[in-house]
C-alpha atoms as a PDB file:
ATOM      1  CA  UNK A   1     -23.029  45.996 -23.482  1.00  0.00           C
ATOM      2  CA  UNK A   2     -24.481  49.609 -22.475  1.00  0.00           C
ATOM      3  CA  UNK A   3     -23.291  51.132 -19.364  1.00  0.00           C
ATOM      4  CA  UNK A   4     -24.635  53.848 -18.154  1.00  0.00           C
ATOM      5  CA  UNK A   5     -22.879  57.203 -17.466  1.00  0.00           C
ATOM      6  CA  UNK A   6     -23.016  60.803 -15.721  1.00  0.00           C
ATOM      7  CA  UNK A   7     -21.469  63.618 -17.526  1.00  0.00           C
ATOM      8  CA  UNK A   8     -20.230  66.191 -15.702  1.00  0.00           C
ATOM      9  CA  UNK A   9     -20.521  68.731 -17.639  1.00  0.00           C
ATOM     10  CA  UNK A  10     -24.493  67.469 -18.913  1.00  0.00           C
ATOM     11  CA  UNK A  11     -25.804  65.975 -15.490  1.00  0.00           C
ATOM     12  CA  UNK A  12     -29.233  66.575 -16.958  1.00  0.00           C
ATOM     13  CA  UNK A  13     -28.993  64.238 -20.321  1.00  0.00           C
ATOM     14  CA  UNK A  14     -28.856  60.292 -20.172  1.00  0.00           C
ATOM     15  CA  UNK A  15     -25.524  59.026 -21.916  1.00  0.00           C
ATOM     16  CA  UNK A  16     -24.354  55.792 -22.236  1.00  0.00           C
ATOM     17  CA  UNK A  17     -21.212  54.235 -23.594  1.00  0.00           C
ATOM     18  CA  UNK A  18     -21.928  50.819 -25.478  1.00  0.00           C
ATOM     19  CA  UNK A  19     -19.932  48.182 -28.231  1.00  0.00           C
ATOM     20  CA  UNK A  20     -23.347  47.008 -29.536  1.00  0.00           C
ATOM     21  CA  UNK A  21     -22.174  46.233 -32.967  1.00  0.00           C
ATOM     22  CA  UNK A  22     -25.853  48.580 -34.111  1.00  0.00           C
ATOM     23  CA  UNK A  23     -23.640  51.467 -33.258  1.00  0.00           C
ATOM     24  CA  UNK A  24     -20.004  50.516 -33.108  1.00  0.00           C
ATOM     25  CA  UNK A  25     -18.929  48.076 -36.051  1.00  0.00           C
ATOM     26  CA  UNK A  26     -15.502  47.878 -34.812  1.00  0.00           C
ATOM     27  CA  UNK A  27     -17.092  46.561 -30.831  1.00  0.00           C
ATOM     28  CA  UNK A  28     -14.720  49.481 -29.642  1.00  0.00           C
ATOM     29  CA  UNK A  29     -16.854  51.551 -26.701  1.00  0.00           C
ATOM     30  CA  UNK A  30     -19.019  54.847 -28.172  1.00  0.00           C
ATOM     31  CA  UNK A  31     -20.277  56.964 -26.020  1.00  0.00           C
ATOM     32  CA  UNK A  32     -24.202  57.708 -27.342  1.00  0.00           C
ATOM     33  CA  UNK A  33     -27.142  59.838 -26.111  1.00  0.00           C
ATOM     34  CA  UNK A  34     -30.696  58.517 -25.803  1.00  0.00           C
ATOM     35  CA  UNK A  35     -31.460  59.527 -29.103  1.00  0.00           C
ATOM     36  CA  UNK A  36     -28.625  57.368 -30.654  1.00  0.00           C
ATOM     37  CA  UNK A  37     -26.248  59.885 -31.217  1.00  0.00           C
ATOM     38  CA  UNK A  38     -22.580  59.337 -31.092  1.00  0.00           C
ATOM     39  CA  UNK A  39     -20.146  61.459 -30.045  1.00  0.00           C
ATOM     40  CA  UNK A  40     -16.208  60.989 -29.978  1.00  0.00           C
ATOM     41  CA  UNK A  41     -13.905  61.836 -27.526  1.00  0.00           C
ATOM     42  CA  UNK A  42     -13.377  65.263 -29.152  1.00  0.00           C
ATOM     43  CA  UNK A  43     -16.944  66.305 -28.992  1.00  0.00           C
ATOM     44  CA  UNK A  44     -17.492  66.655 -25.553  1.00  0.00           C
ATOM     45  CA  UNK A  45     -15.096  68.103 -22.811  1.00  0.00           C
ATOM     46  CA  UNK A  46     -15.177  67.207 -19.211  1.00  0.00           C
ATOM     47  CA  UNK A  47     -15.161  63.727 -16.903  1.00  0.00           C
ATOM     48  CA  UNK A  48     -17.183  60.895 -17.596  1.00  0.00           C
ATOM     49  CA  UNK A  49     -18.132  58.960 -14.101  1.00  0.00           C
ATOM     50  CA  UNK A  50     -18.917  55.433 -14.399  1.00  0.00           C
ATOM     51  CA  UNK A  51     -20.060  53.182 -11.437  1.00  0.00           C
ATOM     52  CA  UNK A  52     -17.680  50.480 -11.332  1.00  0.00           C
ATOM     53  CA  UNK A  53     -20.112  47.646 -10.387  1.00  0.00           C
ATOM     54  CA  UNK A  54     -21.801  48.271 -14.337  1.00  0.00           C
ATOM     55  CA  UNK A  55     -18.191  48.203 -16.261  1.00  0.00           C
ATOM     56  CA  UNK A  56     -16.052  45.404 -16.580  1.00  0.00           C
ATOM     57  CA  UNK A  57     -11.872  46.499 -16.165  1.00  0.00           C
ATOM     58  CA  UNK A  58     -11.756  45.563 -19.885  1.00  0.00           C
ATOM     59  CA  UNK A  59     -14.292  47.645 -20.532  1.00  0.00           C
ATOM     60  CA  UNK A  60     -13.130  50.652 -18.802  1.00  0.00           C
ATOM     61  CA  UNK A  61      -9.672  50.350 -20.150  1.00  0.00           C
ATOM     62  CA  UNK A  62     -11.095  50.234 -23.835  1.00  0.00           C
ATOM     63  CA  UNK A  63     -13.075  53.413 -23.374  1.00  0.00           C
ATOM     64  CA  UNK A  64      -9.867  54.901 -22.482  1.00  0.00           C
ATOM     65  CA  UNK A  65      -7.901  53.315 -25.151  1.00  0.00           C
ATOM     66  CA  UNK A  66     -10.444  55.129 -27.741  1.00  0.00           C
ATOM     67  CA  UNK A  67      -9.890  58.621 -25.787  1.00  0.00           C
ATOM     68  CA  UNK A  68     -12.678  58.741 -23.430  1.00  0.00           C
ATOM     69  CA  UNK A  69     -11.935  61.113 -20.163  1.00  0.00           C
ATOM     70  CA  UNK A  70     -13.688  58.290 -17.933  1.00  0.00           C
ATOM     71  CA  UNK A  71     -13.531  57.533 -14.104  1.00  0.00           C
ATOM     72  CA  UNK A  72     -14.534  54.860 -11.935  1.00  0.00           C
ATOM     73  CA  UNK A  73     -16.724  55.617  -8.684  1.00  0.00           C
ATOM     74  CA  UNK A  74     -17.780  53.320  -5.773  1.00  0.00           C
END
């Protein structure tokens, strides 16, 4: 699964977080850029917004588990 996300604090670069096993072994989410890139929790400061009709309550509670600052919009 790959759900899309706005950054807050990068509105201008496409992010996504995804458990694709390509990226994330362990099928716990990673948040990635569109050049593949991961970062952690700890690289990147600021809110993550996620539109709640793309992201299971699962999913969204495992992002948070990991230590992603995520939020749900309507």
């Amino acid at each position: 699964m790959r759900i899309p996300i706005l950054h807050i604090t990068h509105p201008e670069q496409k992010f996504w977080l995804t458990d694709e096993q390509a990226v994330s072994p362990t099928g716990k989410p990673v948040l990635i850029d569109a050049g593949g890139h991961i970062y952690r929790p700890t690289d990147l400061r600021g809110v993550m917004i996620i539109d709640e009709r793309t992201c299971s309550q699962a999913f969204y509670d495992a992002a948070q588990k990991v230590g992603y600052q995520v939020v749900w919009m309507d």
